[in-house]
N, C-alpha and C. Protein backbone atom coordinates (compact mmCIF):
# COMPACT_ATOMS: atom_id res chain seq x y z
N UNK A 1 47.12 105.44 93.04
CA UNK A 1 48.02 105.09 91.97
C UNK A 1 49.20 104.32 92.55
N UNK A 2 49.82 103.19 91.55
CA UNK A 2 50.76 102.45 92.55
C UNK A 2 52.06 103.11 92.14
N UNK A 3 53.04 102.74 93.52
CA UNK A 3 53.98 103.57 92.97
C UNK A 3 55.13 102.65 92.11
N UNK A 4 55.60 103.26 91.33
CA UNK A 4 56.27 102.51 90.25
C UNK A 4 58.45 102.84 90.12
N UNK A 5 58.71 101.86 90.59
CA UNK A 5 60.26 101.88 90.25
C UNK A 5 61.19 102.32 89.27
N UNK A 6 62.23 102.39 89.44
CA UNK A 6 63.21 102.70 87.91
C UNK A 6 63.26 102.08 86.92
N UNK A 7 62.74 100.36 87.00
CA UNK A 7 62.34 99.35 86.07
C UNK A 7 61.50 99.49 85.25
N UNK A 8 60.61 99.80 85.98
CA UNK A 8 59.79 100.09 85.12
C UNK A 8 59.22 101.25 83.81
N UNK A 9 60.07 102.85 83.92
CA UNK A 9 60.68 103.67 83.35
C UNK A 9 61.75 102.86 82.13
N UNK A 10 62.55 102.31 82.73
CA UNK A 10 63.79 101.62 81.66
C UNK A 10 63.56 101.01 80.55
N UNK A 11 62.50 100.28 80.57
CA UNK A 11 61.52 99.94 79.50
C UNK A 11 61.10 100.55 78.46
N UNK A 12 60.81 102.11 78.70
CA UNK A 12 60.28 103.27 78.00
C UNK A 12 58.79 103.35 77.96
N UNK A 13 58.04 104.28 77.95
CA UNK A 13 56.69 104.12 77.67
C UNK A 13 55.91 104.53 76.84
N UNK A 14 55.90 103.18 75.89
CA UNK A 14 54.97 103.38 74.33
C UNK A 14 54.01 104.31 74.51
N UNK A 15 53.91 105.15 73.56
CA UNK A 15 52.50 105.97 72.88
C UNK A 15 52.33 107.00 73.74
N UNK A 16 53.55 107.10 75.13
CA UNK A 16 53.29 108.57 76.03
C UNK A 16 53.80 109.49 74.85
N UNK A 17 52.76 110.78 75.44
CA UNK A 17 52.49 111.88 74.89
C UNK A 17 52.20 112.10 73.19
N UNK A 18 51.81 110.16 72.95
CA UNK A 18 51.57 110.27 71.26
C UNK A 18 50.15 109.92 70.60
N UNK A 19 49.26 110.81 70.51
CA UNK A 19 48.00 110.73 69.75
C UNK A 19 47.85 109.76 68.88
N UNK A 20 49.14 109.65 68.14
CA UNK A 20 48.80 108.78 67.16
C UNK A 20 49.59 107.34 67.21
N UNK A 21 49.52 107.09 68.15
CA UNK A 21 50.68 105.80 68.66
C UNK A 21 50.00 104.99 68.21
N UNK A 22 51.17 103.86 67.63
CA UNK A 22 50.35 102.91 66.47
C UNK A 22 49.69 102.54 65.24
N UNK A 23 49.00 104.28 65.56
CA UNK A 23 48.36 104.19 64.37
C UNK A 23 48.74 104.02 62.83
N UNK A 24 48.43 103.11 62.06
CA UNK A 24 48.47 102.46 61.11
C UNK A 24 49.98 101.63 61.21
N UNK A 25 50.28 101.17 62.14
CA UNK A 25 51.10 100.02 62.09
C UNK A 25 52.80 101.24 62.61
N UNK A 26 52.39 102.35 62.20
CA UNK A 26 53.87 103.24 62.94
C UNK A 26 53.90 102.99 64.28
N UNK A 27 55.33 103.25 64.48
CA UNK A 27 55.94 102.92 66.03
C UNK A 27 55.91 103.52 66.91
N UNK A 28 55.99 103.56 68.14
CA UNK A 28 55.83 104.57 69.14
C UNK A 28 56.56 105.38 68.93
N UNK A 29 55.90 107.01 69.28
CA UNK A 29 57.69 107.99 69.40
C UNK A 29 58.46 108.13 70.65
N UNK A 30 59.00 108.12 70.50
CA UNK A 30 60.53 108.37 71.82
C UNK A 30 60.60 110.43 71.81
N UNK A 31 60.83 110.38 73.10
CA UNK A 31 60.99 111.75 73.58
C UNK A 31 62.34 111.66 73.75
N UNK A 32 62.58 112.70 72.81
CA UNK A 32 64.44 113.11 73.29
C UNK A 32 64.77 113.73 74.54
N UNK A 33 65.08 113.03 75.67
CA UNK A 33 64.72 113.87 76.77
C UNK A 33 65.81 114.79 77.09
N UNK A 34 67.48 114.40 76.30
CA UNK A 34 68.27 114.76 76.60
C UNK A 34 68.41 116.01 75.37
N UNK A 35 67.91 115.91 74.22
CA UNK A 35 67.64 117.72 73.66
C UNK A 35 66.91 118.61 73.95
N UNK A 36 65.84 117.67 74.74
CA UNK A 36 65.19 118.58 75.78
C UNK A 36 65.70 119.67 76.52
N UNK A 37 66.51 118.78 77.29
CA UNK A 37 67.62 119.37 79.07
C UNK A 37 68.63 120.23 78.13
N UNK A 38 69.07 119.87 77.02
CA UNK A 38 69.89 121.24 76.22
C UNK A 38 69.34 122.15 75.87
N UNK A 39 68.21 121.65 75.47
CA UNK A 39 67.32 123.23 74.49
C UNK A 39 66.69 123.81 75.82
N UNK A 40 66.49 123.55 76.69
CA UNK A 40 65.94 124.33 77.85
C UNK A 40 66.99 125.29 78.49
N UNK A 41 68.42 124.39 78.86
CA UNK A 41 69.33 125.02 79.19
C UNK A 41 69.98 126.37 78.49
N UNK A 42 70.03 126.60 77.22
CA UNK A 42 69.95 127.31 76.08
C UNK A 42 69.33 127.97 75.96
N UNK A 43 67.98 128.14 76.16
CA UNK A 43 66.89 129.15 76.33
C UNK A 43 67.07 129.79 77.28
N UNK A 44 67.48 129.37 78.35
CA UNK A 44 67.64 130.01 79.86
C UNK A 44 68.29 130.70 79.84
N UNK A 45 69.46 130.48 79.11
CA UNK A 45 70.80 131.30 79.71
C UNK A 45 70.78 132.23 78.55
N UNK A 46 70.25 132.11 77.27
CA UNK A 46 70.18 133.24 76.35
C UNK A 46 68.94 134.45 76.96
N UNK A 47 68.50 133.76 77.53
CA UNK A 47 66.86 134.63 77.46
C UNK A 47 67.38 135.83 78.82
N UNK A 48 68.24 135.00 79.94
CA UNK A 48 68.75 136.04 81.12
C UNK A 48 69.57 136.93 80.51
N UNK A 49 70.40 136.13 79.62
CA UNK A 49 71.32 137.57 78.72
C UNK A 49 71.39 138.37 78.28
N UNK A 50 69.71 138.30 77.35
CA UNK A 50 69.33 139.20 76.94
C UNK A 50 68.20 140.15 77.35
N UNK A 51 67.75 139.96 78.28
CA UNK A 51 67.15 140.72 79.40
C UNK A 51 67.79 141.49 79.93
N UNK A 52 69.11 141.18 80.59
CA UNK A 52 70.03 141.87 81.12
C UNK A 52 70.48 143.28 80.32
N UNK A 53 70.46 142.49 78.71
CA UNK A 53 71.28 143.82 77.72
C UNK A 53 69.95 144.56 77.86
N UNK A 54 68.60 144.53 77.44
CA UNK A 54 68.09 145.42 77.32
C UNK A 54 67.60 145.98 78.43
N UNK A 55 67.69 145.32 79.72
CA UNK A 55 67.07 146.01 80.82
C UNK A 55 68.49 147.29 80.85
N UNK A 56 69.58 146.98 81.03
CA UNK A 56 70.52 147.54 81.22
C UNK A 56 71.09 148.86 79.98
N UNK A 57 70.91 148.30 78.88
CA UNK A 57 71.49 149.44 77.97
C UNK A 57 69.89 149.76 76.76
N UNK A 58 68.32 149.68 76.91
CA UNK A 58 67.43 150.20 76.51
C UNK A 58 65.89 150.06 77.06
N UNK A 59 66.41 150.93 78.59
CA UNK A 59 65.72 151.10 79.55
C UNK A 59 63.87 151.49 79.19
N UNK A 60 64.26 152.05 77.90
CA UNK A 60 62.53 152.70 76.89
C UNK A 60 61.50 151.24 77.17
N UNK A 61 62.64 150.10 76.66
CA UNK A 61 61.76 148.89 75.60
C UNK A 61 61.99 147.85 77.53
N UNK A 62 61.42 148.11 78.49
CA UNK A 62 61.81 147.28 80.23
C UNK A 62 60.75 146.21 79.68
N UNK A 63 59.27 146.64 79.38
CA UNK A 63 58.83 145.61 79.15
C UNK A 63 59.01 144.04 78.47
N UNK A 64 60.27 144.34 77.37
CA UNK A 64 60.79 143.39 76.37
C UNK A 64 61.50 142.86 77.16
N UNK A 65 62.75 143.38 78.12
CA UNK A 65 63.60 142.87 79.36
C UNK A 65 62.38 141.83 80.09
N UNK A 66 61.28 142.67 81.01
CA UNK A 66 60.74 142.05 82.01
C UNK A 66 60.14 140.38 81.22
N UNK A 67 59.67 140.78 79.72
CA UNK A 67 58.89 139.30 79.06
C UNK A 67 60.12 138.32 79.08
N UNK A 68 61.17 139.03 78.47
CA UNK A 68 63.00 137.59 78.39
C UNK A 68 62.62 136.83 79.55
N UNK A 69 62.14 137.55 81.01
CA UNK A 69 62.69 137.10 82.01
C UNK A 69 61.86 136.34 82.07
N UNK A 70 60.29 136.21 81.95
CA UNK A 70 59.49 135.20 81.67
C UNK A 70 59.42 134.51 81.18
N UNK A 71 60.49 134.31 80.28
CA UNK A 71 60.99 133.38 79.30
C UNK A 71 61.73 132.26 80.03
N UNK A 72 62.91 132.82 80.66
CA UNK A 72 63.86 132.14 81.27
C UNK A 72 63.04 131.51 82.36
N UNK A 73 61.73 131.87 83.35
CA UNK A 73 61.40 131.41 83.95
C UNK A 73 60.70 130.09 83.48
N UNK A 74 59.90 130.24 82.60
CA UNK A 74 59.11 129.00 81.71
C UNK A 74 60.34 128.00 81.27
N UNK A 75 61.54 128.54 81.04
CA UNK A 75 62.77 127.30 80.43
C UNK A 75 63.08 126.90 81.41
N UNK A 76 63.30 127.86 82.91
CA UNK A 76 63.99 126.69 83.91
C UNK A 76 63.13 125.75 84.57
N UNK A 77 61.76 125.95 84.18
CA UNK A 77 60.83 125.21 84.88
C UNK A 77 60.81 123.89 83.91
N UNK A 78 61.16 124.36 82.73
CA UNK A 78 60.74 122.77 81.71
C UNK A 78 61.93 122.14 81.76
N UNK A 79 63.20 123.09 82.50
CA UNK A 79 64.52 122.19 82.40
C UNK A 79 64.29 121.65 84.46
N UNK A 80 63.80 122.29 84.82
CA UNK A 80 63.56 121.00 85.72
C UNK A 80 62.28 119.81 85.96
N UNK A 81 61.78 120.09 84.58
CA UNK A 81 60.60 118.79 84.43
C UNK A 81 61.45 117.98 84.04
N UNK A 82 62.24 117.92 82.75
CA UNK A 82 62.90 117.31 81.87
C UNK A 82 63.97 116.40 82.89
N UNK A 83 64.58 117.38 84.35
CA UNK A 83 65.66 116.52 84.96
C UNK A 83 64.56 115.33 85.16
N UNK A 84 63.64 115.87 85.97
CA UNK A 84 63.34 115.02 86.92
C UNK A 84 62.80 113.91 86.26
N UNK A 85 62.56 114.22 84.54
CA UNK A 85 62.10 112.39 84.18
C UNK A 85 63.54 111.92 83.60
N UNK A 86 64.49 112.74 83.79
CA UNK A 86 65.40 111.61 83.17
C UNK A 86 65.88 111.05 84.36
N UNK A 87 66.06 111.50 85.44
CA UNK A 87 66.38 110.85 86.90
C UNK A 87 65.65 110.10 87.34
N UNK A 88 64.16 109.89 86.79
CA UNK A 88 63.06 109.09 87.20
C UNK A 88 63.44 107.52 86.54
N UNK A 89 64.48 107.77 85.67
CA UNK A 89 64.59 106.57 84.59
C UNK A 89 64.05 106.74 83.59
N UNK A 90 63.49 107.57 82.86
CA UNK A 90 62.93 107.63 81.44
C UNK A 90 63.86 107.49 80.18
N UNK A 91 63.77 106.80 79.69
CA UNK A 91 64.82 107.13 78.16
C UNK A 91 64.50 107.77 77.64
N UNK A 92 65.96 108.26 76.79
CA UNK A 92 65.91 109.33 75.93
C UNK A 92 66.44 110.34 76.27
């Protein structure tokens, strides 16, 4: 695969991640990449918070704590997909 510059990102790239790109004359969609990097960030830091309350003050329900935390793990992983294409040059 060749490797490809920030130029080429800046451009944007029609019909990524869109099934229906084009189809019937509609326009490509654009990925919001930057409500992305918020709504991930947001998930993260609610999901540790509230893990914390219930690991800490309803020790019965740990399993509900231990899943938050799997939560927060899946958000910081999509909030560092999300950096790395907006640092790649991706719009949005």
């Amino acid at each position: 695969m060749e490797e490809r510059d920030r130029s080429y990102y800046e451009r944007g790239l029609p019909g990524y991640h869109d099934p229906m790109a084009g189809f019937g004359g509609a326009p490509y969609a654009r990925s919001a990449l930057t409500l992305r990097l918020v709504l991930a960030a947001f998930g993260f830091v609610l999901s540790v918070v509230l893990a914390i309350v219930v690991l800490r003050w309803l020790p019965e329900q740990a399993w509900l704590g231990w899943a938050l935390l799997g939560v927060a793990a899946l958000a910081a992983m999509n909030f560092a997909w999300v950096a790395h294409r907006k640092r790649r040059g991706e719009p949005g």
